[in-house]
N, C-alpha and C. Protein backbone atom coordinates (compact mmCIF):
# COMPACT_ATOMS: atom_id res chain seq x y z
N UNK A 1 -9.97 -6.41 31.62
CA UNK A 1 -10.07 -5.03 31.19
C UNK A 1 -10.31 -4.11 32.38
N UNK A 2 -10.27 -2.62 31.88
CA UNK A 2 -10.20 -1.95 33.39
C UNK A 2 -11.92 -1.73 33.83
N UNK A 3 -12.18 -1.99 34.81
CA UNK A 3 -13.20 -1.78 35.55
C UNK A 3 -13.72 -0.74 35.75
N UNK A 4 -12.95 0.39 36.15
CA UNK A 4 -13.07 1.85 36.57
C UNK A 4 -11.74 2.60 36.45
N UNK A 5 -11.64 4.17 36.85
CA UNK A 5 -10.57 5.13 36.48
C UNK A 5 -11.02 5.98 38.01
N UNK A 6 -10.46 6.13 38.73
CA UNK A 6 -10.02 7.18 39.70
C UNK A 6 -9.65 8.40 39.60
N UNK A 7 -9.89 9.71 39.41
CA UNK A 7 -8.74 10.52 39.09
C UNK A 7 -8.45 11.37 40.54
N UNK A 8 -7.71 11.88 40.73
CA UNK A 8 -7.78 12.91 41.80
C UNK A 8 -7.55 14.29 41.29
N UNK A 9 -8.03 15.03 42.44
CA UNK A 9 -7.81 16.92 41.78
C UNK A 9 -7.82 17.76 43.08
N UNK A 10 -7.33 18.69 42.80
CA UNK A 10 -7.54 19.84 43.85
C UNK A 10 -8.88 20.48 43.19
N UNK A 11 -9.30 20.63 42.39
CA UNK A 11 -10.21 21.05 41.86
C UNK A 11 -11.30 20.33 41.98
N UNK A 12 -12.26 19.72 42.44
CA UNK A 12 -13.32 18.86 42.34
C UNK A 12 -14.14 19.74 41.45
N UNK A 13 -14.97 20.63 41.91
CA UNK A 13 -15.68 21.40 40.84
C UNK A 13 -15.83 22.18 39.39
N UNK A 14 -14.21 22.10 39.42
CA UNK A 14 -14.11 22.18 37.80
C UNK A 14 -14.54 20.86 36.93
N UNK A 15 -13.51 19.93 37.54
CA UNK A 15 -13.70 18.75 36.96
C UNK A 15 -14.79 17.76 36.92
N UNK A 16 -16.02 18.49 38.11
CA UNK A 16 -17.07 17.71 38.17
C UNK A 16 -18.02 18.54 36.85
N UNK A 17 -17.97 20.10 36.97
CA UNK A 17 -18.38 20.42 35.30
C UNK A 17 -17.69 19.84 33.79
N UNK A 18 -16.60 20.08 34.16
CA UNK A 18 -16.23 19.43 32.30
C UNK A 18 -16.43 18.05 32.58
N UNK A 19 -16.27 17.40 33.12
CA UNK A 19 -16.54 15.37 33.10
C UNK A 19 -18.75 15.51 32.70
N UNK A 20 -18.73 16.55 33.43
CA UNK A 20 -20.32 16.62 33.19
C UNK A 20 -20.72 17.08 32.02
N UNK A 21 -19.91 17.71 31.66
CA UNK A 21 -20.48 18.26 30.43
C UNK A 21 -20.29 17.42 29.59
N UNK A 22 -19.29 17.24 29.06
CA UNK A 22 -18.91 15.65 28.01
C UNK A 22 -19.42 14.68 28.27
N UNK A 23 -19.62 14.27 29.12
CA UNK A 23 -19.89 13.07 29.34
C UNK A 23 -21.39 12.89 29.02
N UNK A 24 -22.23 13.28 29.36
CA UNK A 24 -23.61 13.33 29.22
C UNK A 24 -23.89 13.17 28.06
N UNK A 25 -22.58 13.26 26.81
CA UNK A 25 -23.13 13.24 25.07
C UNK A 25 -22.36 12.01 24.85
N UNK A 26 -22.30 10.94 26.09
CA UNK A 26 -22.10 9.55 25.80
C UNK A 26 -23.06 9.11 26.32
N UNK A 27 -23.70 9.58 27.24
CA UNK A 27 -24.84 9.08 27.86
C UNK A 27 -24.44 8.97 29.13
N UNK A 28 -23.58 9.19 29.60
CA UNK A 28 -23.06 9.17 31.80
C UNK A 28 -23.96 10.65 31.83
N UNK A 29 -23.77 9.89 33.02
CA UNK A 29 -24.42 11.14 34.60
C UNK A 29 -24.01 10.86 35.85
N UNK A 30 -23.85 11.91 36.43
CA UNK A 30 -22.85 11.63 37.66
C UNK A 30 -24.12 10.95 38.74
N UNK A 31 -23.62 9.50 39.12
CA UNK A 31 -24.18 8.77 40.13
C UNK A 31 -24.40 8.76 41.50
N UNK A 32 -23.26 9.33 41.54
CA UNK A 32 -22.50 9.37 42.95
C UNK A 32 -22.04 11.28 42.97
N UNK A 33 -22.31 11.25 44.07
CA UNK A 33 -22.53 12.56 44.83
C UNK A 33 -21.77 12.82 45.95
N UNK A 34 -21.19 11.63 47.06
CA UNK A 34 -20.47 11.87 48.20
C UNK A 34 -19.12 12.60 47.79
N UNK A 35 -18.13 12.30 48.42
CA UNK A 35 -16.94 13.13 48.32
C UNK A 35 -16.03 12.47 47.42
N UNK A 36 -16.52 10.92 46.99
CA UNK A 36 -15.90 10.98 45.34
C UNK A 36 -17.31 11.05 44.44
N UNK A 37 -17.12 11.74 43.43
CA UNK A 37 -18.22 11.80 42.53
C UNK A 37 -17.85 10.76 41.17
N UNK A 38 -19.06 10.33 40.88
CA UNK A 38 -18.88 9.04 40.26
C UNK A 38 -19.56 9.03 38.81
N UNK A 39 -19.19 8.76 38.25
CA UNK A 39 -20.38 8.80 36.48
C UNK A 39 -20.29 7.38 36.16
N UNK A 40 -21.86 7.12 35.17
CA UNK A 40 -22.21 6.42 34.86
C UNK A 40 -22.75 6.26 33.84
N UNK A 41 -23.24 5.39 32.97
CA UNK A 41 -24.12 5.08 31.87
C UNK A 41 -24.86 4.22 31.95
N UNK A 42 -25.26 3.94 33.08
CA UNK A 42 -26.89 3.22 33.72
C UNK A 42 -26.33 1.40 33.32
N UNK A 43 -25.40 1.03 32.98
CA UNK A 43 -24.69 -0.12 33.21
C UNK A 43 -23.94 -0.27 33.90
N UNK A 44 -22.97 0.65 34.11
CA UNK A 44 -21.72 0.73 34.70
C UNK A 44 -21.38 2.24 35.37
N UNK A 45 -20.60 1.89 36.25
CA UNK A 45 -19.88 3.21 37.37
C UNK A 45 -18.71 3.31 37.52
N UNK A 46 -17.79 3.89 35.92
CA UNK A 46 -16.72 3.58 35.84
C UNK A 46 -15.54 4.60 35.50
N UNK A 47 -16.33 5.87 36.28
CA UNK A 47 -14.84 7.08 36.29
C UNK A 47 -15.37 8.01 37.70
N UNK A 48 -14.08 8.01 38.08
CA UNK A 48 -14.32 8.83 39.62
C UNK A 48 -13.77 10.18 39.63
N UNK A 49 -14.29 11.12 40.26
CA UNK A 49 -13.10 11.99 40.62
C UNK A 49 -13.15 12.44 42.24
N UNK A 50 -11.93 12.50 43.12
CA UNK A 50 -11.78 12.54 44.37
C UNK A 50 -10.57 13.81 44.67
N UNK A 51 -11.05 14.14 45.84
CA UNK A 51 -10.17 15.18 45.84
C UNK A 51 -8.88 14.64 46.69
N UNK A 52 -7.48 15.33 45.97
CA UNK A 52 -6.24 14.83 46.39
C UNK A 52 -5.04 15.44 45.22
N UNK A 53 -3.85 14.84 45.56
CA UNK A 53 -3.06 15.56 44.81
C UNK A 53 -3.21 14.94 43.06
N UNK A 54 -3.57 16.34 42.11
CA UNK A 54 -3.88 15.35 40.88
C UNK A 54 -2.92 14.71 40.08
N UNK A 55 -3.52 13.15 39.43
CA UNK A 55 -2.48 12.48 38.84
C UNK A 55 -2.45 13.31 37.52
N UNK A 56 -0.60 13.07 37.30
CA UNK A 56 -0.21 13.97 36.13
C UNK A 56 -0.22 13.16 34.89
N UNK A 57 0.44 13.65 33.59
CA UNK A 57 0.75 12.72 32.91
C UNK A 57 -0.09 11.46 32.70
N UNK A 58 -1.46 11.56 32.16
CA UNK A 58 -2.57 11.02 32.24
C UNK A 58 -2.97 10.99 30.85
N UNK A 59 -3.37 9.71 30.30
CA UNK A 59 -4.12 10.20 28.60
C UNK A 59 -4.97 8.77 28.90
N UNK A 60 -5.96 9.14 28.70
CA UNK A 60 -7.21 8.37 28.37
C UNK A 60 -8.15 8.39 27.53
N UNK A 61 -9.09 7.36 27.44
CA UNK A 61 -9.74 7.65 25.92
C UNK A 61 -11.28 6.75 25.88
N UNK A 62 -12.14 8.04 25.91
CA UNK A 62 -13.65 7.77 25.41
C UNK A 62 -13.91 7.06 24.36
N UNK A 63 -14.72 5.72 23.98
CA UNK A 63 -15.45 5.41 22.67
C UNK A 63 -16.78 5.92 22.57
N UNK A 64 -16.27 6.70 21.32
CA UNK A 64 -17.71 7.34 21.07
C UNK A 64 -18.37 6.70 19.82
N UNK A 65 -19.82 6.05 19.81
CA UNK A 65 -20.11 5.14 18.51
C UNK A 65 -20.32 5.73 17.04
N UNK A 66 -19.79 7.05 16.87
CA UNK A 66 -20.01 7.70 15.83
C UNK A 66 -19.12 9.16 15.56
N UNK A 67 -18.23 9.23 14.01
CA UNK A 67 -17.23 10.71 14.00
C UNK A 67 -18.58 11.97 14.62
N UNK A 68 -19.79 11.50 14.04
CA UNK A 68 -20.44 12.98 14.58
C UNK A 68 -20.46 13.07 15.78
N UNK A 69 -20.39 12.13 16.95
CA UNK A 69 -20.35 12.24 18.04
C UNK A 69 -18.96 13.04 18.89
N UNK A 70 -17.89 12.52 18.10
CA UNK A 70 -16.67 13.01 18.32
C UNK A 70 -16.41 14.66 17.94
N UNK A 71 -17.21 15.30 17.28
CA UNK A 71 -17.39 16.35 16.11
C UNK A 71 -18.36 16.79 17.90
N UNK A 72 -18.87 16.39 17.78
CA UNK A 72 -19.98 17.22 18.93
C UNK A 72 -19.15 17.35 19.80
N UNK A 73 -18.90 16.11 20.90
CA UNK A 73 -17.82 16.66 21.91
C UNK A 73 -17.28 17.72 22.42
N UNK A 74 -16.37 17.85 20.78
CA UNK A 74 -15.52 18.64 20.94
C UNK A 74 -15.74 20.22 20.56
N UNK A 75 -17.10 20.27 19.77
CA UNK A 75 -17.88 21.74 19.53
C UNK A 75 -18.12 21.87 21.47
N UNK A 76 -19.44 20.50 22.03
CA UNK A 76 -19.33 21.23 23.27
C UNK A 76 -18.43 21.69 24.09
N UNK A 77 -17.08 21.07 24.09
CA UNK A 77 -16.46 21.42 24.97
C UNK A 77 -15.86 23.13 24.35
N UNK A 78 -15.81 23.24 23.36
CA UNK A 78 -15.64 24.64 22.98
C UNK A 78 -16.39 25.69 23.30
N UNK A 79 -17.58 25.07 23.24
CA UNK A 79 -18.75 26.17 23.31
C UNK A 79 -19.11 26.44 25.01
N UNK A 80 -18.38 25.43 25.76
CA UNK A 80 -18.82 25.82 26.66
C UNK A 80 -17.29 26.40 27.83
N UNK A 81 -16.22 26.02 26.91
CA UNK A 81 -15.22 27.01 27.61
C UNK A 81 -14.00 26.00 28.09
N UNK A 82 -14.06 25.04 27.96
CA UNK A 82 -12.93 24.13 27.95
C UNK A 82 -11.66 23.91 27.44
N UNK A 83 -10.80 23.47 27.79
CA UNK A 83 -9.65 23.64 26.98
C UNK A 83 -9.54 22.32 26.05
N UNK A 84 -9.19 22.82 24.84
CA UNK A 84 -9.00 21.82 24.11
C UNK A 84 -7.18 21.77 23.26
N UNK A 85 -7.57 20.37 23.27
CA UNK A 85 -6.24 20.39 22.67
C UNK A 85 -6.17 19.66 21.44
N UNK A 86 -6.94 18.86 20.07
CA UNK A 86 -6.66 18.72 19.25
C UNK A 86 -8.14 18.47 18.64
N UNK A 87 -7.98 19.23 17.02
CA UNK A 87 -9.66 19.09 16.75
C UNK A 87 -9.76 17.61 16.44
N UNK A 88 -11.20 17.01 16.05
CA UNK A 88 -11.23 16.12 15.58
C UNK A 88 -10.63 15.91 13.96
N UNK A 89 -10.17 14.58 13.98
CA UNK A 89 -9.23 13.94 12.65
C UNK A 89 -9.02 12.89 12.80
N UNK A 90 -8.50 12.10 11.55
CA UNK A 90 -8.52 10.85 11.13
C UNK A 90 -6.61 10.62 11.67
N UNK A 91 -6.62 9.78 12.44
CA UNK A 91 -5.08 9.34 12.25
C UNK A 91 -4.87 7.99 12.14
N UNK A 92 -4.46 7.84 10.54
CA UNK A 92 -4.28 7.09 9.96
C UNK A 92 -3.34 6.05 10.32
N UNK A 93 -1.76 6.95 11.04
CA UNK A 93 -1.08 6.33 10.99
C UNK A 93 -1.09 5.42 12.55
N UNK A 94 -2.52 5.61 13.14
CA UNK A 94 -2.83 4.50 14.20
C UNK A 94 -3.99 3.45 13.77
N UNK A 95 -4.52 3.81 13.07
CA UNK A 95 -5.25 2.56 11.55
C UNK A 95 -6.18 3.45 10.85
N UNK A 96 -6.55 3.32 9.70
CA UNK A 96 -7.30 3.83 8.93
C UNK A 96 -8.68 4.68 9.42
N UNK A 97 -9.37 4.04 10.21
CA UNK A 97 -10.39 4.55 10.70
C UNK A 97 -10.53 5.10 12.16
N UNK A 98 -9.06 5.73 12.64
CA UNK A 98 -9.11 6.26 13.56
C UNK A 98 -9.25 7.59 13.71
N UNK A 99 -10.68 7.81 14.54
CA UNK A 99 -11.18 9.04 14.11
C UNK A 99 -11.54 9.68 15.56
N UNK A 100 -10.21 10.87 16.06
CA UNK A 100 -10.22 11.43 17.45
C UNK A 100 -10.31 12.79 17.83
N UNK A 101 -10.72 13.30 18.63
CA UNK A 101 -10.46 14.65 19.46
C UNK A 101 -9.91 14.53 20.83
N UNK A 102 -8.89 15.55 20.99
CA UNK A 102 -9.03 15.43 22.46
C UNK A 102 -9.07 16.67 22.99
N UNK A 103 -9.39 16.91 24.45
CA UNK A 103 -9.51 18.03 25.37
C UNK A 103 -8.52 18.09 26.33
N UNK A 104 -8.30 18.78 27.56
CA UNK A 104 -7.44 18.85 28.36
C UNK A 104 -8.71 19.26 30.10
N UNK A 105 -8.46 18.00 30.56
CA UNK A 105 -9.66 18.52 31.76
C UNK A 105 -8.39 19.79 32.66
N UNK A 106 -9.81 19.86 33.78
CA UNK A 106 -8.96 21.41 34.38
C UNK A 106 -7.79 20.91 35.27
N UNK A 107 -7.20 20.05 35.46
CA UNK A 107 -5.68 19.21 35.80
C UNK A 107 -4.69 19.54 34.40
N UNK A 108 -4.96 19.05 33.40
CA UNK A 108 -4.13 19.46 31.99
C UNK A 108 -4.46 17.70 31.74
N UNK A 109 -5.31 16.89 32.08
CA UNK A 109 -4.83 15.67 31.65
C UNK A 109 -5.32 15.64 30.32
N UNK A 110 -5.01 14.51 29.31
CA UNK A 110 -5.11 14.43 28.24
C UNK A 110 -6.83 13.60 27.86
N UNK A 111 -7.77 14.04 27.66
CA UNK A 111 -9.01 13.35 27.27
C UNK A 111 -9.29 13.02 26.22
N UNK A 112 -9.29 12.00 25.50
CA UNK A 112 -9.91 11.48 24.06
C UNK A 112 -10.96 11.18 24.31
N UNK A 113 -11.55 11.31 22.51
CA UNK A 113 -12.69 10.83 22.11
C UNK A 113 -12.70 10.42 20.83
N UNK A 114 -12.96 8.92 20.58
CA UNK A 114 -12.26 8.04 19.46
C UNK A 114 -13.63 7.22 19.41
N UNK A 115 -13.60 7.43 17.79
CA UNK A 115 -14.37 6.23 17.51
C UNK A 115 -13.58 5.08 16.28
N UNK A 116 -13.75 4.17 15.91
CA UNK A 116 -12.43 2.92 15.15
C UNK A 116 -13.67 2.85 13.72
N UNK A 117 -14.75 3.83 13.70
CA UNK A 117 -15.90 2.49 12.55
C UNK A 117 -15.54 3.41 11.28
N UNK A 118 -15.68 2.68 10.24
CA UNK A 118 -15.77 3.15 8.98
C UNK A 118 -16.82 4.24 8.94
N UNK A 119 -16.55 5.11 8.22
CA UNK A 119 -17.63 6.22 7.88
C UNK A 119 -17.40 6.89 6.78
């Protein structure tokens, strides 16, 4: 399975606020501070961002252990000025209990937040 995620940006400081902001309502905090900045969830150190030309055409995807968590997310990322790109919902036709939002970090990449549990 994947270990870690790299991203690059011309932007470091946008993307070090929205990765910060979301992320923190999974429980990461940025670890790492040098000139790649690094997040974590006190197990693991497993998304970067570095400055360089950013990768395009990008979709990735958060597990979040609960729809209210996914429901929050995506209020914070609203409330605090982010771009979003789909509210949270059930899509069925990827299995019954697939329950997602996603955002768009300040590159345009595609960010999910999915949880799979019955509710």
């Amino acid at each position: 399975m994947i270990d870690h995620l790299e991203l690059k940006t011309r932007g470091i400081d946008a993307n070090v606020r929205f990765y910060g902001d979301i992320l923190r309502l999974l429980g990461y905090e940025q670890k790492v501070t040098g000139p790649a900045k690094g997040y974590g969830d006190g197990n693991s150190l497993d998304l970067f961002i570095v400055e360089g030309e950013p990768s395009i055409n990008v979709h990735f995807a958060f597990g979040a252990p609960s729809r209210a968590l996914v429901d929050q997310i995506y209020e914070t990322a609203r409330t605090e000025g982010h771009r979003l790109d789909k509210a949270p919902a059930l899509a069925p036709h990827v299995h019954p209990n697939y329950y997602a939002s996603y955002l768009r970090d300040p590159d345009g990449r595609l960010v999910e937040f999915v949880c799979h549990k019955a509710e």
